[in-house]
Structures are given as C-alpha cells and as structure tokens.
N, C-alpha and C. Protein backbone atom coordinates (compact mmCIF):
# COMPACT_ATOMS: atom_id res chain seq x y z
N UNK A 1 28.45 -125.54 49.00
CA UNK A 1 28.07 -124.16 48.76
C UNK A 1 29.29 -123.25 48.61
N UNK A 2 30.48 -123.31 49.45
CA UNK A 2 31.56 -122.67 48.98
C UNK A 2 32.17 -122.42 48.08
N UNK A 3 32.32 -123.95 47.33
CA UNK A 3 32.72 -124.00 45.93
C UNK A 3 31.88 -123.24 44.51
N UNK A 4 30.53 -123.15 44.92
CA UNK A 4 29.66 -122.44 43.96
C UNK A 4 30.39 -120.79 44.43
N UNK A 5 29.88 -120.30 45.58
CA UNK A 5 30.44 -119.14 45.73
C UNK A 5 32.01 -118.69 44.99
N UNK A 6 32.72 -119.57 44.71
CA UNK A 6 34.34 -119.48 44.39
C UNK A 6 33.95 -119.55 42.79
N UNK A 7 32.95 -120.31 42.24
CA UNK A 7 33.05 -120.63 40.78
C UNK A 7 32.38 -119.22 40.38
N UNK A 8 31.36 -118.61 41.20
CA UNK A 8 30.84 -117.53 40.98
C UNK A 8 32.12 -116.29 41.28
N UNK A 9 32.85 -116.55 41.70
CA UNK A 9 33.65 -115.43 42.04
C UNK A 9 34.59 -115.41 40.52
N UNK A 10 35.21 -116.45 39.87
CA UNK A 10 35.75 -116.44 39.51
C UNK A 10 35.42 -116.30 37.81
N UNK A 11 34.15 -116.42 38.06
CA UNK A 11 33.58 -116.32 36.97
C UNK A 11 33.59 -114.59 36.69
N UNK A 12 33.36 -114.13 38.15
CA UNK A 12 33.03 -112.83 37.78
C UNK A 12 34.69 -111.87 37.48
N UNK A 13 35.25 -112.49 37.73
CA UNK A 13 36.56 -111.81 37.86
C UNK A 13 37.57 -111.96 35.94
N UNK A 14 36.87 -113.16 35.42
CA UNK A 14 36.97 -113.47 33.64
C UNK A 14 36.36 -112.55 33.03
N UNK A 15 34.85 -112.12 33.58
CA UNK A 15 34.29 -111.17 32.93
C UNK A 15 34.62 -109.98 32.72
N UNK A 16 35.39 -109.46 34.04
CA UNK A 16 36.10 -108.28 34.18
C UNK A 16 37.14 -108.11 33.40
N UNK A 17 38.00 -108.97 33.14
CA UNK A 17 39.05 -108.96 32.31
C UNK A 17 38.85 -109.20 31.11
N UNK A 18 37.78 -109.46 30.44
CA UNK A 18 37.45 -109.78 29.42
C UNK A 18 36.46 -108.63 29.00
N UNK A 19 35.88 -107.66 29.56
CA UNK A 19 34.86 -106.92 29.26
C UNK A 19 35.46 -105.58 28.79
N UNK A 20 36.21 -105.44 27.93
CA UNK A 20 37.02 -104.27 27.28
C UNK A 20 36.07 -102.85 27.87
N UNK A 21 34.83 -102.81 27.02
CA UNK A 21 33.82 -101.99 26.70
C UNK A 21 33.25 -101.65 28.05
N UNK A 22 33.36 -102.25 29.06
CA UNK A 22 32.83 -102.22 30.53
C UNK A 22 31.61 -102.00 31.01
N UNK A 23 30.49 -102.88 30.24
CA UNK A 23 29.68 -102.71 29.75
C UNK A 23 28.98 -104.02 30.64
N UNK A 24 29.42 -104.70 31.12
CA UNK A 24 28.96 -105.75 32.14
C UNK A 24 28.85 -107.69 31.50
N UNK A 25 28.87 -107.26 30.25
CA UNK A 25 28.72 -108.79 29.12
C UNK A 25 30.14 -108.80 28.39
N UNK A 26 30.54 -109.94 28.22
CA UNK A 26 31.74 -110.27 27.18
C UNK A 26 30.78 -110.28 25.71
N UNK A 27 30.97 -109.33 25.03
CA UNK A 27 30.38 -109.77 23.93
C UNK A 27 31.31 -109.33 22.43
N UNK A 28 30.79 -109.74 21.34
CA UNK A 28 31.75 -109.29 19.50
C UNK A 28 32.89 -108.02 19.93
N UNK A 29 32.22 -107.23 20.67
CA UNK A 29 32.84 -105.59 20.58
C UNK A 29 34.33 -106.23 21.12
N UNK A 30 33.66 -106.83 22.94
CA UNK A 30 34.77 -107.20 23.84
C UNK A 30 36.08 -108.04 22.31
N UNK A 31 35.15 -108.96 22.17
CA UNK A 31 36.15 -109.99 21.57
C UNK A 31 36.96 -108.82 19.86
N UNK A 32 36.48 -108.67 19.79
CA UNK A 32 37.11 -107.62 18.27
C UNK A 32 38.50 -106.96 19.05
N UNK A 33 37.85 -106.22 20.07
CA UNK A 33 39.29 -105.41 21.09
C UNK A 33 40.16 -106.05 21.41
N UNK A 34 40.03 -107.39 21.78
CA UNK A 34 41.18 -108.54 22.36
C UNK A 34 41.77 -108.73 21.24
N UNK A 35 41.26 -109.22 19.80
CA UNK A 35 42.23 -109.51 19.01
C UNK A 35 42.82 -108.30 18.29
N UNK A 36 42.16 -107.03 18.18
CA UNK A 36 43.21 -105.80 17.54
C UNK A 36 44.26 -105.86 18.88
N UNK A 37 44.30 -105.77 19.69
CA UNK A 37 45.00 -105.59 20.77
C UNK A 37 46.14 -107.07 20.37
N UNK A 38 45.99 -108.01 20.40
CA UNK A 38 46.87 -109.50 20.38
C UNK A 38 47.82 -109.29 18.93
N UNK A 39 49.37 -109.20 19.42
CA UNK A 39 50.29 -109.45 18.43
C UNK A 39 49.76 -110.54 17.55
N UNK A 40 50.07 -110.38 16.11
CA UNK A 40 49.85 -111.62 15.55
C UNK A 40 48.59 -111.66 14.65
N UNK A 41 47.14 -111.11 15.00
CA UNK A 41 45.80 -111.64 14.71
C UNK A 41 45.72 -110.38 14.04
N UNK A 42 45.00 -110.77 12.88
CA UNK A 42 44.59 -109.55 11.89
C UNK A 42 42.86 -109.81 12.15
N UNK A 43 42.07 -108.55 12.37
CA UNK A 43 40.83 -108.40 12.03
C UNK A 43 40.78 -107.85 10.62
C-alpha cells in the first residue's frame, strides 16, 4: 500500500509540472506551451 500511495504522489506532482494552464489535466494546450517554451521545437 505504500508504494501505491508514492506512485500516486508522484504521479500527482508530473501533473503539476506539466499542467501549464492549471487547469488540473495535462492536456494539447499544456503540451503546445511546453514546446513554444523548449529551445529548438517549432509549432
């Protein structure tokens, strides 16, 4: 049971960093912002 609690933690802590829009879901918007933001990647 610990280990679920830790996979859940850590899960939630990707989302956070990943959720540009802060909006509670990683979703297109999130991912569009990561790559205008990333040297290198043209949208």
């Amino acid at each position: 049971m610990a280990e679920d609690n830790r996979i859940k933690e850590v899960f939630s802590e990707i989302v956070k960093k990943l959720d540009y829009n802060k909006d509670g879901k990683v979703d297109i918007q999130d991912i569009i912002v990561l790559a205008i933001r990333t040297p290198g990647i043209h949208v």
